[in-house]
C-alpha atoms as a PDB file:
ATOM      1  CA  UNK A   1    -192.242 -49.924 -59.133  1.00  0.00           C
ATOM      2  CA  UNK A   2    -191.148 -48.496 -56.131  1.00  0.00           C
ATOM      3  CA  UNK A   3    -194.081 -48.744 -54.051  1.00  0.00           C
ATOM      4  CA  UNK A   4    -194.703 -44.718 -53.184  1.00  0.00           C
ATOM      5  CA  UNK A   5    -191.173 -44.650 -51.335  1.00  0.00           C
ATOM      6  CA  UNK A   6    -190.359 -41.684 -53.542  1.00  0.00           C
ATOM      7  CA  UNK A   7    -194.245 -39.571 -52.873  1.00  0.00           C
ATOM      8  CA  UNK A   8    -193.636 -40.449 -49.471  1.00  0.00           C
ATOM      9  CA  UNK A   9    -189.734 -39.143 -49.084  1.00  0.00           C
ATOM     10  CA  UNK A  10    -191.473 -35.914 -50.599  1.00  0.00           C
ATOM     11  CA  UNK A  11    -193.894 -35.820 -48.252  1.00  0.00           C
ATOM     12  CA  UNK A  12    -191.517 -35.954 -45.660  1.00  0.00           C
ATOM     13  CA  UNK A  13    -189.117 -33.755 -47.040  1.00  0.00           C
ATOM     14  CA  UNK A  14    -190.129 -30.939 -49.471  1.00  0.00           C
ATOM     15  CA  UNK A  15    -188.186 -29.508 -51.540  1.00  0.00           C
ATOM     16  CA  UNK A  16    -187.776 -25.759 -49.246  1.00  0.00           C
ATOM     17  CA  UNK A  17    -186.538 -22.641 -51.672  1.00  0.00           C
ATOM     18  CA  UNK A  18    -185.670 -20.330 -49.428  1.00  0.00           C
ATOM     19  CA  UNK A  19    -185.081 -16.620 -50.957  1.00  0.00           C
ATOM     20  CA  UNK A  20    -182.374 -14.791 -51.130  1.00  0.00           C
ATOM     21  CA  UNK A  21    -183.636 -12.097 -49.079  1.00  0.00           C
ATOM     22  CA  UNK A  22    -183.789 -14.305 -45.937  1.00  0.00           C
ATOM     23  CA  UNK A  23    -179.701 -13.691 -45.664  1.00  0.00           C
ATOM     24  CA  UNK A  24    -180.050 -10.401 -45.512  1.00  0.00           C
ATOM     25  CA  UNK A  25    -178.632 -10.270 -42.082  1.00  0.00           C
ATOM     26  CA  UNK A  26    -175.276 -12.008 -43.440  1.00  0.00           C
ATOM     27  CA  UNK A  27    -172.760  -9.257 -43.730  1.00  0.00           C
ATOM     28  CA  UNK A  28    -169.659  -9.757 -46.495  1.00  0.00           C
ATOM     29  CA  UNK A  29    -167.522  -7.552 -45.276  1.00  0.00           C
ATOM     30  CA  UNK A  30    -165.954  -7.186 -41.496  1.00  0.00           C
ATOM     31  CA  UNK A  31    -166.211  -3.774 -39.630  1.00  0.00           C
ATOM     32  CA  UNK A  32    -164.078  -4.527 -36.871  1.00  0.00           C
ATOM     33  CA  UNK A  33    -160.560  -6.042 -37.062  1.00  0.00           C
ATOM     34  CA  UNK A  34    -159.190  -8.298 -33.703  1.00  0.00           C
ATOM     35  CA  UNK A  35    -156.469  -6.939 -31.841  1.00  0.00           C
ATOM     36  CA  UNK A  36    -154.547  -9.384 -33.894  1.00  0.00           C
ATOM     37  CA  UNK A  37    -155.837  -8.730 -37.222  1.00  0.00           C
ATOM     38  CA  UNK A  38    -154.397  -5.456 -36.680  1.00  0.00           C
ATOM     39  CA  UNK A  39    -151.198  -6.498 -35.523  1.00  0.00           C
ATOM     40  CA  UNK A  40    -150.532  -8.870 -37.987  1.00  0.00           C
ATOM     41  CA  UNK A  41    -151.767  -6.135 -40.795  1.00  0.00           C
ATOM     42  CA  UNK A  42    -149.325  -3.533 -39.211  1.00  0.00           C
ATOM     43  CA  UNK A  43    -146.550  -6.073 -39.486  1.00  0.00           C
ATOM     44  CA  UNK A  44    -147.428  -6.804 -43.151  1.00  0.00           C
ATOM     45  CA  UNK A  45    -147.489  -3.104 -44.150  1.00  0.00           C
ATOM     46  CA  UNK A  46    -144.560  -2.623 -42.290  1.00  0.00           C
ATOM     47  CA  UNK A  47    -142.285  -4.868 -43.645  1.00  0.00           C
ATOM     48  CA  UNK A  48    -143.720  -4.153 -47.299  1.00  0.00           C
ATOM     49  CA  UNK A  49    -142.502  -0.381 -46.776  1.00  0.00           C
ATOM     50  CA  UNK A  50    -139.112  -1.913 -45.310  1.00  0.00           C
ATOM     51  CA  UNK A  51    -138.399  -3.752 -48.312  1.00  0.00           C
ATOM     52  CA  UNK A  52    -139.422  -0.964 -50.637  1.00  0.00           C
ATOM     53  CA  UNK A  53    -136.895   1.171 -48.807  1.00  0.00           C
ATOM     54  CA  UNK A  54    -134.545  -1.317 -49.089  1.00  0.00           C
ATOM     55  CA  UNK A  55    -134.970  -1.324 -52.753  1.00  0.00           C
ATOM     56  CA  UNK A  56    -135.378   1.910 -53.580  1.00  0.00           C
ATOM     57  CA  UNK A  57    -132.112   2.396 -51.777  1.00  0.00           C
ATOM     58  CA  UNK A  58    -130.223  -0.112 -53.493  1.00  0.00           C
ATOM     59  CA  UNK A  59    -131.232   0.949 -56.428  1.00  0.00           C
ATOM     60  CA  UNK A  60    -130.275   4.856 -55.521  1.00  0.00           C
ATOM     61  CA  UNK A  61    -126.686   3.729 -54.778  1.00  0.00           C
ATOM     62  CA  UNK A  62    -126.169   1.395 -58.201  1.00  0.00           C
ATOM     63  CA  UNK A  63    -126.879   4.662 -59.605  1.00  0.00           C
ATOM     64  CA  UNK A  64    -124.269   6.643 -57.555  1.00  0.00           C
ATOM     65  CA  UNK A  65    -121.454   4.358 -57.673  1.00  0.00           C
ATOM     66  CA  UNK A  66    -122.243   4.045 -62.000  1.00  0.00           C
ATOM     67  CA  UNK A  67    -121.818   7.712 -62.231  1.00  0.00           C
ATOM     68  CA  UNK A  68    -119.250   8.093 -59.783  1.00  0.00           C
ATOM     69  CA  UNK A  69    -117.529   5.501 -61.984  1.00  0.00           C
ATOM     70  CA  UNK A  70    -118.055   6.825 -65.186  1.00  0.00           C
ATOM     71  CA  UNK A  71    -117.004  10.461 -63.915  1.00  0.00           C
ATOM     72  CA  UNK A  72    -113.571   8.722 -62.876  1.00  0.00           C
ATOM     73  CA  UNK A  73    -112.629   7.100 -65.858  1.00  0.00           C
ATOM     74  CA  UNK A  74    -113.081  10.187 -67.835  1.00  0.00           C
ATOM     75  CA  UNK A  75    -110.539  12.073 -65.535  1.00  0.00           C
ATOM     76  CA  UNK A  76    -108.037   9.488 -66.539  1.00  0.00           C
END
């Protein structure tokens, strides 16, 4: 019915499985980092240790001020 268009697209184009084993040379994982890869991963961990200082703090002084309070009002 369709006159040997489809044998002769074949012919023309096979079908090409290509192994796996052929992207060998493809590499997943980086091994160098750009100047500003690094700079913008310094930043990152940088700020992430700023704000768990921040917290960490905040959370030592709640803890301060509650006993300092509850030490007061026994006093009275």
């Amino acid at each position: 019915m369709d006159n040997g268009a489809y044998q002769k697209y074949k012919q023309e184009n096979p079908d090409v499985y290509t192994p796996l084993s052929t992207y060998d040379y493809l590499d997943n994982y980086v091994h160098t980092l750009t100047n500003a890869e690094l700079v913008v991963c310094t930043v990152a961990v940088v700020l992430a240790a700023f704000a768990l200082y921040k917290v960490l703090k905040k959370l030592t002084h709640k803890r301060t001020d509650n006993h300092k309070e509850k030490s007061g009002d026994e006093h009275e």
